[in-house]
Protein backbone atom coordinates (compact mmCIF):
# COMPACT_ATOMS: atom_id res chain seq x y z
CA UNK A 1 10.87 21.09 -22.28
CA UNK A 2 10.35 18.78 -19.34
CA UNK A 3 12.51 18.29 -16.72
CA UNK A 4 12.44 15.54 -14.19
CA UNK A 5 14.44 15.02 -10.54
CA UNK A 6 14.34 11.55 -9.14
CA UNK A 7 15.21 10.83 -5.49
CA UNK A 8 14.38 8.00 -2.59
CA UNK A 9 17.41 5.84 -3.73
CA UNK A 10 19.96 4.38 -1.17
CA UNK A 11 21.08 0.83 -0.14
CA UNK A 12 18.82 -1.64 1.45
CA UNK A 13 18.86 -5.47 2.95
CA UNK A 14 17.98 -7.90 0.11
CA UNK A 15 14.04 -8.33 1.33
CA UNK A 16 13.90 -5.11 2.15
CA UNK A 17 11.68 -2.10 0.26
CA UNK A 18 12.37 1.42 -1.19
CA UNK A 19 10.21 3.74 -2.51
CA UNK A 20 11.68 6.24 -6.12
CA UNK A 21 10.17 9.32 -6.66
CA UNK A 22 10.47 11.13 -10.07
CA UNK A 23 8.66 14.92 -10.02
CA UNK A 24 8.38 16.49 -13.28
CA UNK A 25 8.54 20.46 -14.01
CA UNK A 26 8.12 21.95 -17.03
CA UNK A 27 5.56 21.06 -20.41
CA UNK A 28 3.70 18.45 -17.92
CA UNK A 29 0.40 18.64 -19.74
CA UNK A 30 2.49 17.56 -22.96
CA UNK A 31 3.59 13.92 -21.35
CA UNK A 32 1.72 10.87 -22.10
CA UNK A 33 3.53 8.29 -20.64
CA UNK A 34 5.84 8.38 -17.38
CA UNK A 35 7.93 5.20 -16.55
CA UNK A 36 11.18 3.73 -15.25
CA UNK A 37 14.05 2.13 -16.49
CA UNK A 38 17.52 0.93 -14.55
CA UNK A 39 20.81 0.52 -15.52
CA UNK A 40 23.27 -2.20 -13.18
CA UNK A 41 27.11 -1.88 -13.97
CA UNK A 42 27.88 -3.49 -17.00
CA UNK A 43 24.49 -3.93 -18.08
CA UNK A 44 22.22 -2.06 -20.79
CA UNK A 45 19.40 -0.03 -19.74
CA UNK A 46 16.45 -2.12 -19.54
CA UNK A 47 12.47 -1.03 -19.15
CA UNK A 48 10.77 -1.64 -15.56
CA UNK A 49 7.81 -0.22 -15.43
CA UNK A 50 5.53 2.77 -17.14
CA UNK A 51 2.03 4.46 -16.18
CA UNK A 52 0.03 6.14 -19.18
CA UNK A 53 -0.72 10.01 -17.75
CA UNK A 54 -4.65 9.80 -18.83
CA UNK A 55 -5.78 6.50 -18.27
CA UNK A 56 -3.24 5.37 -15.57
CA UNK A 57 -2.52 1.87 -17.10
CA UNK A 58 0.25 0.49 -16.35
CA UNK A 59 2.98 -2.30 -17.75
CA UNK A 60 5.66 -4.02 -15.81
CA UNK A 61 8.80 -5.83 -16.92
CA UNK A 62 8.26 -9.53 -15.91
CA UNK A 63 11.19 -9.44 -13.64
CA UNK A 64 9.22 -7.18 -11.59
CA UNK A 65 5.83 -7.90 -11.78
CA UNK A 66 4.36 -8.78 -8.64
CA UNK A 67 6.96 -6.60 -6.14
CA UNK A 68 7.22 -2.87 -7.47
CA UNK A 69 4.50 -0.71 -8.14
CA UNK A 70 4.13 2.55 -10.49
CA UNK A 71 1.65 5.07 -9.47
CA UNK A 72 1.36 8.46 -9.96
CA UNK A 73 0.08 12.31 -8.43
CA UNK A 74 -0.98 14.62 -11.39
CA UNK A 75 -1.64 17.13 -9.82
CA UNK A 76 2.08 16.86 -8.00
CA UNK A 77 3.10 15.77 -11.57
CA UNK A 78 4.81 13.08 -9.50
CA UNK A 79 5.54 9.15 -10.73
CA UNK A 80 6.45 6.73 -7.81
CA UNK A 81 8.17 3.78 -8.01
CA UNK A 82 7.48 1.38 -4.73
CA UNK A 83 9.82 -1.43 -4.56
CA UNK A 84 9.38 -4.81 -2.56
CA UNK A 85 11.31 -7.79 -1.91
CA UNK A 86 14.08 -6.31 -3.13
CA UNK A 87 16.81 -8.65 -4.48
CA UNK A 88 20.50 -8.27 -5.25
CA UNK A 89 19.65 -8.07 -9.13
CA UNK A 90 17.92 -4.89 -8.41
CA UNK A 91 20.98 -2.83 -7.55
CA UNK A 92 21.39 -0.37 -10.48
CA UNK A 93 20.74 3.34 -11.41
CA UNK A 94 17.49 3.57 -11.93
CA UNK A 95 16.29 6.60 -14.33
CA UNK A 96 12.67 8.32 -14.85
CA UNK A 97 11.43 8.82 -18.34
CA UNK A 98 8.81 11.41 -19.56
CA UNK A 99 7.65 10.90 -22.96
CA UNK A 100 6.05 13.57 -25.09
CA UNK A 101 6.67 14.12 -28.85
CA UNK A 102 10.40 13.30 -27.33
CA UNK A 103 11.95 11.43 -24.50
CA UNK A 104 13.29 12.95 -21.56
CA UNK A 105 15.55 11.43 -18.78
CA UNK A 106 16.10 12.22 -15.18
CA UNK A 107 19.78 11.96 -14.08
CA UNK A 108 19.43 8.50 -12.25
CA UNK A 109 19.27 7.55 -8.50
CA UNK A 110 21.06 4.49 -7.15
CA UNK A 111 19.61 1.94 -5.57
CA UNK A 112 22.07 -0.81 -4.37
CA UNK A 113 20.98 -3.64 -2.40
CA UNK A 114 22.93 -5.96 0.01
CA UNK A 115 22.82 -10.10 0.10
């Protein structure tokens, strides 16, 4: 089992930056892959961004490329998420993902962001 908190959410200026944090507990040594995904109202879930847990690749959605950033702390078995230039098409719940054999979720932190 893995089990992963997410926090650093809140509401922001459109231009403005926030910086997600997901820490996992648990099976760590068993995850391969860490990521993110969001979730606006009304909207499916959609990929953002993922960071492979031994080489440290990473992937970005194209709607994102260029202003967030995944990186991660192994030995904090931590994933970030820093956000820039934030836009009003970014306001959603935005949920960490641990894969292993399975998938697991965090519960979701909102990030909402003002015009």
């Amino acid at each position: 089992q893995v089990q992963l908190v997410e926090s650093g959410g809140g509401l922001v200026q459109a231009g403005g930056s926030l910086r997600l944090s997901c820490a996992a507990s648990g099976r760590t040594f068993s995850i391969y892959t860490m990521g993110w995904f969001r979730q606006a109202p009304g909207k499916e879930r959609e990929f953002v961004a993922r960071i492979s847990s031994s080489s440290g690749s990473t992937y970005y959605a194209d709607s994102v490329k260029g202003r967030f950033t995944i990186s991660r702390d192994n030995a904090k078995n931590t994933v970030l998420l820093q956000m820039n230039s934030l836009t009003h098409a970014s306001t959603a719940v935005y949920y960490c993902l641990a894969q292993t054999t399975r998938d697991y979720w965090g519960q979701g932190t909102q990030v909402a962001v003002s015009t």
